[in-house]
C-alpha atoms as a PDB file:
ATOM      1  CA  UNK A   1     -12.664  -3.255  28.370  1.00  0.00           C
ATOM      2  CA  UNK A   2     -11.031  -3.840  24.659  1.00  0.00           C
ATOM      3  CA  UNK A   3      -9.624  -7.156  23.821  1.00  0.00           C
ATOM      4  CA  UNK A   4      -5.972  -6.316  22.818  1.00  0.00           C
ATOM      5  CA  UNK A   5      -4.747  -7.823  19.919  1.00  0.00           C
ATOM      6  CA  UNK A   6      -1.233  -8.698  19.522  1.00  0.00           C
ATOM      7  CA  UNK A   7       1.065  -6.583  17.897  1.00  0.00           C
ATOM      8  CA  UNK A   8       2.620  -8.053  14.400  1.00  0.00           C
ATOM      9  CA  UNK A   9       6.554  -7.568  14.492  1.00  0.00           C
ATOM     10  CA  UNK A  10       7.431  -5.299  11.702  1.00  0.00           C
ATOM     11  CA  UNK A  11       7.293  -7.039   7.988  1.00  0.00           C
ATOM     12  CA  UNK A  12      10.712  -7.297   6.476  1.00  0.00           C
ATOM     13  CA  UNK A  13      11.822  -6.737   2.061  1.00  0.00           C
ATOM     14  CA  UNK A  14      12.343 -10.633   2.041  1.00  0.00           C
ATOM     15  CA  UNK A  15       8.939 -10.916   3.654  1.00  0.00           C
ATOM     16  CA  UNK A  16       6.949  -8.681   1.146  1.00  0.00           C
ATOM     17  CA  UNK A  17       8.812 -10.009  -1.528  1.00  0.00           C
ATOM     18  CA  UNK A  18       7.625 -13.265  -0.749  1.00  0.00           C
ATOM     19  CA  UNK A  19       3.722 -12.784  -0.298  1.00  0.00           C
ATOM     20  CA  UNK A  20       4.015 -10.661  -3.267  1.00  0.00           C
ATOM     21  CA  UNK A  21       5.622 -13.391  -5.690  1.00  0.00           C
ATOM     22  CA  UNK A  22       3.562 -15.575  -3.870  1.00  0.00           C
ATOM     23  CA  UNK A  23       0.109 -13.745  -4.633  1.00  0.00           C
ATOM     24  CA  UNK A  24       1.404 -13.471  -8.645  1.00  0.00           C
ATOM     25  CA  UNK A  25       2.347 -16.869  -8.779  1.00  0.00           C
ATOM     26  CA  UNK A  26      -0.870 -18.762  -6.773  1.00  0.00           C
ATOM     27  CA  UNK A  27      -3.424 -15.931  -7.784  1.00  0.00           C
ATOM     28  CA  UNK A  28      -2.197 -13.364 -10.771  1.00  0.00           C
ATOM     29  CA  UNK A  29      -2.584 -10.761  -7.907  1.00  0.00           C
ATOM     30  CA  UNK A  30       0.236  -7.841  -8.578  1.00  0.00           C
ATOM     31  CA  UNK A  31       0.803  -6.546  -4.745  1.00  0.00           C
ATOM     32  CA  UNK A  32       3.996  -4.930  -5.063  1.00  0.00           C
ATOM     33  CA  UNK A  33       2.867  -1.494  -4.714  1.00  0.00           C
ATOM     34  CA  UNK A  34       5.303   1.415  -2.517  1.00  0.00           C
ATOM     35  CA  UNK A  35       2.537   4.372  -0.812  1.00  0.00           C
ATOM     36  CA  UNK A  36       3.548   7.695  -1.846  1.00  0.00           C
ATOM     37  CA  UNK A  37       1.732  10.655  -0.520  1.00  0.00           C
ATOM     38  CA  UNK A  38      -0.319   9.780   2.872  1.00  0.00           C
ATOM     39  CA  UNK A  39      -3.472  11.695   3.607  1.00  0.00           C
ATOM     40  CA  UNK A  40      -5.091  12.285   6.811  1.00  0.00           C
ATOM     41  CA  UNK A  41      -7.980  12.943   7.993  1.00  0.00           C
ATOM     42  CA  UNK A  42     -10.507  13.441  10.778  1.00  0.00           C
ATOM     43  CA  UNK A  43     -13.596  11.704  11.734  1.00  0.00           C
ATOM     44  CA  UNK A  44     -16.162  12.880  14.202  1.00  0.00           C
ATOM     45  CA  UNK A  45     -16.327   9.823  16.947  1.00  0.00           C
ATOM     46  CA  UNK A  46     -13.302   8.178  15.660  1.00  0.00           C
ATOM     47  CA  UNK A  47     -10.337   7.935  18.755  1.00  0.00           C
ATOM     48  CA  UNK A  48      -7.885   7.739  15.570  1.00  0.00           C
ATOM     49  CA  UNK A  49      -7.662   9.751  12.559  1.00  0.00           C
ATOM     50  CA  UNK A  50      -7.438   7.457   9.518  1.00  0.00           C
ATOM     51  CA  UNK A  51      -4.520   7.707   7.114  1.00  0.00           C
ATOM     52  CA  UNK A  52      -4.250   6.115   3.485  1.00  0.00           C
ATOM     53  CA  UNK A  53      -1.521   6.409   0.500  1.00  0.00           C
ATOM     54  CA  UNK A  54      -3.043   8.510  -1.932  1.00  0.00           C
ATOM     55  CA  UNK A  55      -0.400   7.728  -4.611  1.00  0.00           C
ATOM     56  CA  UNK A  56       0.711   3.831  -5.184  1.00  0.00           C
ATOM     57  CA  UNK A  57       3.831   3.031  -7.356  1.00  0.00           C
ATOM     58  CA  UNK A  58       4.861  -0.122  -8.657  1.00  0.00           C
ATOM     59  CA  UNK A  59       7.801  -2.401  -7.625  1.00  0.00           C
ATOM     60  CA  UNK A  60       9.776  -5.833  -7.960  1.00  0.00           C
ATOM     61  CA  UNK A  61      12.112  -7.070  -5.350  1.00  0.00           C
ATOM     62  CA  UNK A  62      15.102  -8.775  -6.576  1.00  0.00           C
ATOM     63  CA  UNK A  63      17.436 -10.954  -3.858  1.00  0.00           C
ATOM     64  CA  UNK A  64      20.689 -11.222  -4.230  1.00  0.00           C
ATOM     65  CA  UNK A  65      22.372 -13.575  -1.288  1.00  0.00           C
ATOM     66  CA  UNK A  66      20.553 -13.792   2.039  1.00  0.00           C
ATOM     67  CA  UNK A  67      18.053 -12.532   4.006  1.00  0.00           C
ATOM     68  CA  UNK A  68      17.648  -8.471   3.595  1.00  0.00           C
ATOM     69  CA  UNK A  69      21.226  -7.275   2.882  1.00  0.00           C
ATOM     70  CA  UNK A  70      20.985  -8.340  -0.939  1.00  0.00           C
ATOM     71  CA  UNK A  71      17.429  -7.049  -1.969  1.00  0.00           C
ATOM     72  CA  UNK A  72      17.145  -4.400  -4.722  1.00  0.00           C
ATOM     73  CA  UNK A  73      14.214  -2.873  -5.058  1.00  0.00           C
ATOM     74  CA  UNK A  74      13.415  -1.563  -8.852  1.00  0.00           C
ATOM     75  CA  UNK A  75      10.612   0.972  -8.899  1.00  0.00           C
ATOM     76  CA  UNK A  76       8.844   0.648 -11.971  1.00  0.00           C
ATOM     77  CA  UNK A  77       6.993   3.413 -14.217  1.00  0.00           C
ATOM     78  CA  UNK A  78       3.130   2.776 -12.920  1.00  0.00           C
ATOM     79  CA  UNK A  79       1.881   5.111 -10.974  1.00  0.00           C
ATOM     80  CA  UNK A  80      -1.985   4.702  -9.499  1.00  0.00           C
ATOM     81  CA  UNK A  81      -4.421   6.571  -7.067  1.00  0.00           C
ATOM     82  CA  UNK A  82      -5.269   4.613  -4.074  1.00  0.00           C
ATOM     83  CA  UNK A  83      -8.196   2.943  -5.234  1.00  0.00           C
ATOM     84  CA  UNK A  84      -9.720   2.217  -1.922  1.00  0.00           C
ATOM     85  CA  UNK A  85      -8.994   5.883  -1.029  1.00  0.00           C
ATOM     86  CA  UNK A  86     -10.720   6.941  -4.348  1.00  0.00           C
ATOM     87  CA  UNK A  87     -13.972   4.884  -3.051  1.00  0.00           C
ATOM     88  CA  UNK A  88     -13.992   6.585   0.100  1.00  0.00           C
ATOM     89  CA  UNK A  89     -13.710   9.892  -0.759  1.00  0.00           C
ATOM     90  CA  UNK A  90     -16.451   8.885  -3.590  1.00  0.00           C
ATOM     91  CA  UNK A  91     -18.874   7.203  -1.919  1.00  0.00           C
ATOM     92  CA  UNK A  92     -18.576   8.683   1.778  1.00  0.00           C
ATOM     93  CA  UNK A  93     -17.760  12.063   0.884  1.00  0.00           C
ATOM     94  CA  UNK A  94     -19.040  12.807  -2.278  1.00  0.00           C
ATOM     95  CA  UNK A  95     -15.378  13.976  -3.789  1.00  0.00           C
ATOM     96  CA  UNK A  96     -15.162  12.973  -7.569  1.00  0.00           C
ATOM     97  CA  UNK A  97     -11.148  13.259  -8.181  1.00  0.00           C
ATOM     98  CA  UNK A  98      -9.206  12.533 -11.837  1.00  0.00           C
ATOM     99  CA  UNK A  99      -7.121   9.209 -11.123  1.00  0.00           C
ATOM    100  CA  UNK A 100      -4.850  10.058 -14.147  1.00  0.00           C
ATOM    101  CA  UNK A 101      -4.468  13.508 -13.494  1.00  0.00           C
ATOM    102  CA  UNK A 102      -3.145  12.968  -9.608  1.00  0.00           C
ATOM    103  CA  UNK A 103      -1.191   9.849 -11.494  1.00  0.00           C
ATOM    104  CA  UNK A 104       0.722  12.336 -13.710  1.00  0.00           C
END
């Protein structure tokens, strides 16, 4: 039988804005990064089918009073393929793809 792991309650804007100024501040990490575009796809054996953002976009979280119901979210103009995804499809499946065209 499969150990069960607990399930994480859902992250909230004040919590993502958080780890991500905290990963820019402690480690020069930028993490604020919005999916766009998910692809799925199948794997023989697999009980799930996988499912990545193809497209990332960048973004900054600004709070304005408390909690969640003063955050503004500013997208910004950077726009990236997954690279993780790109790896995969590289390295597992032999698919070369143009970051900056799929970027555009």
């Amino acid at each position: 039988m499969r150990e069960r792991r607990p399930r994480r309650r859902p992250s909230t804007g004040s919590d993502n804005r958080a780890k991500t100024l905290e990963l820019h501040e402690e480690r020069g990490i930028s993490a604020g990064y919005m999916p766009s575009v998910m692809a799925t796809w199948q794997v023989p054996g697999a009980s799930r089918r996988p499912c990545a953002p193809v497209l990332l976009r960048s973004w900054r979280a600004q709070a304005h009073g408390r909690g969640t119901a003063g955050l503004d979210i500013d997208l910004g103009e950077d726009v990236e393929l997954n690279p993780v995804l790109e790896h995969y499809l590289r390295s597992e499946q032999g698919i070369e793809l143009d970051p900056e065209a799929l970027a555009r």
